[in-house]
Protein backbone atom coordinates (compact mmCIF):
# COMPACT_ATOMS: atom_id res chain seq x y z
CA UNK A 1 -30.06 -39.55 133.56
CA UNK A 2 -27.59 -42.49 134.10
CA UNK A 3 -29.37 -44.02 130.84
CA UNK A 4 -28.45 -40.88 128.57
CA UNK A 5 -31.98 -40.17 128.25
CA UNK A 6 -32.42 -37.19 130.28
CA UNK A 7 -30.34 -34.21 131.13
CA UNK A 8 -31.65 -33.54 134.12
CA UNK A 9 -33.48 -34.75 137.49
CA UNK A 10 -36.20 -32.43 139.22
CA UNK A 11 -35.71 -33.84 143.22
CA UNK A 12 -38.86 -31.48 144.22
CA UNK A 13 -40.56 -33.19 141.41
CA UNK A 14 -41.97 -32.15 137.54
CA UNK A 15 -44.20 -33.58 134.82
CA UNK A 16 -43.65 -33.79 131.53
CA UNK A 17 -44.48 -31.48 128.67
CA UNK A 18 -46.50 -33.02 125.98
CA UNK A 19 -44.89 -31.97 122.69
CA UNK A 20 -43.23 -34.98 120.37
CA UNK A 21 -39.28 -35.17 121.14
CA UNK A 22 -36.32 -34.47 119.74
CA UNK A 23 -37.07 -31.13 118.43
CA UNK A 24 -34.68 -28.84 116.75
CA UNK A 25 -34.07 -24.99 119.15
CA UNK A 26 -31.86 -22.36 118.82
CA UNK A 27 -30.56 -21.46 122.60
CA UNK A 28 -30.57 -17.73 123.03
CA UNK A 29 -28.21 -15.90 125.38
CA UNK A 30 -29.53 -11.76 125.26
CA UNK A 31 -26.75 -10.28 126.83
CA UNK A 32 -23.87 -12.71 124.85
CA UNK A 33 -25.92 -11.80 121.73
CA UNK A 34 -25.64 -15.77 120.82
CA UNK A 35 -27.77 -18.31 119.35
CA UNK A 36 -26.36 -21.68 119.80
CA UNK A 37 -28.37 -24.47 118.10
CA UNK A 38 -29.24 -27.67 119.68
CA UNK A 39 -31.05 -30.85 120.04
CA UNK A 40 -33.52 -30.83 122.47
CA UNK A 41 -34.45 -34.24 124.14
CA UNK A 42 -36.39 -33.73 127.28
CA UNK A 43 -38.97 -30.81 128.67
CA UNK A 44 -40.67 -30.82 131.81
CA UNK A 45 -43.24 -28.44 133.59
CA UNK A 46 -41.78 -28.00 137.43
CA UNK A 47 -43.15 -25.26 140.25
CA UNK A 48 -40.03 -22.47 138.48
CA UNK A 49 -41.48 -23.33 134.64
CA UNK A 50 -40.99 -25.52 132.05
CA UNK A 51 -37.68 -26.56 131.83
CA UNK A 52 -35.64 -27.32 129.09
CA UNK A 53 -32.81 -30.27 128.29
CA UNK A 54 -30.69 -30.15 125.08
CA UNK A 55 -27.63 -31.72 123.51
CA UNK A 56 -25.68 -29.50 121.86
CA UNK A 57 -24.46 -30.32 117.78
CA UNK A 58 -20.51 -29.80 119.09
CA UNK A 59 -21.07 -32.36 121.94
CA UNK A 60 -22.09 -31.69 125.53
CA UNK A 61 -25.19 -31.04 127.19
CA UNK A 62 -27.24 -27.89 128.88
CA UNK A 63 -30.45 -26.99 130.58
CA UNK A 64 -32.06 -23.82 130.86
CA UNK A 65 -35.87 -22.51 130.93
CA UNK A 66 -38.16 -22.65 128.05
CA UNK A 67 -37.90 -18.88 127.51
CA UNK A 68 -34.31 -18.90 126.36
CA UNK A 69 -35.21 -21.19 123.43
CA UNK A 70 -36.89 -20.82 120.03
CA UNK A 71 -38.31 -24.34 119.39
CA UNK A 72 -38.53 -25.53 115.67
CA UNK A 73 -40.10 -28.99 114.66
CA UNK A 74 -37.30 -29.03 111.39
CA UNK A 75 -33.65 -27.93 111.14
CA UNK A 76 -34.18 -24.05 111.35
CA UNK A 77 -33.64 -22.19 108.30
CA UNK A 78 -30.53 -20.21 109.41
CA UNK A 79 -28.48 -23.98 109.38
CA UNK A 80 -29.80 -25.62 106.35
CA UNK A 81 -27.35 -25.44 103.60
């Protein structure tokens, strides 16, 4: 995490997901009705699920579980211009 390479740190422990990294998602929020696009950069399998790490395209960072994301290995239709 200090290195910028990870969004988050699992102290009870995780593995990592085997998929290739970055990949393109679209966060979803059901009860906002939002989909906010992002980069994701790290994923990780821990005793709750597999969680997620992404940087979002207007700056910042967020976590959540894999279930709030659609995953896309391109840039997703909906932002291509």
């Amino acid at each position: 995490m200090k290195e910028g390479r990870a969004v988050f740190h699992i102290p009870s422990g995780s593995e990592p997901y085997e998929t290739e990294l970055p990949l393109f998602a679209m966060q979803i929020d059901n009860e906002k009705n939002t989909r906010v696009p992002c980069v994701v950069i790290q994923i990780e399998n821990c005793s709750e699920g597999t969680a997620v790490g992404v940087r979002y395209l207007d700056g910042g960072n967020g976590v959540g579980m894999a279930n709030e994301f659609e995953f896309y290995s391109g840039i997703p239709e909906e932002l291509s211009l």
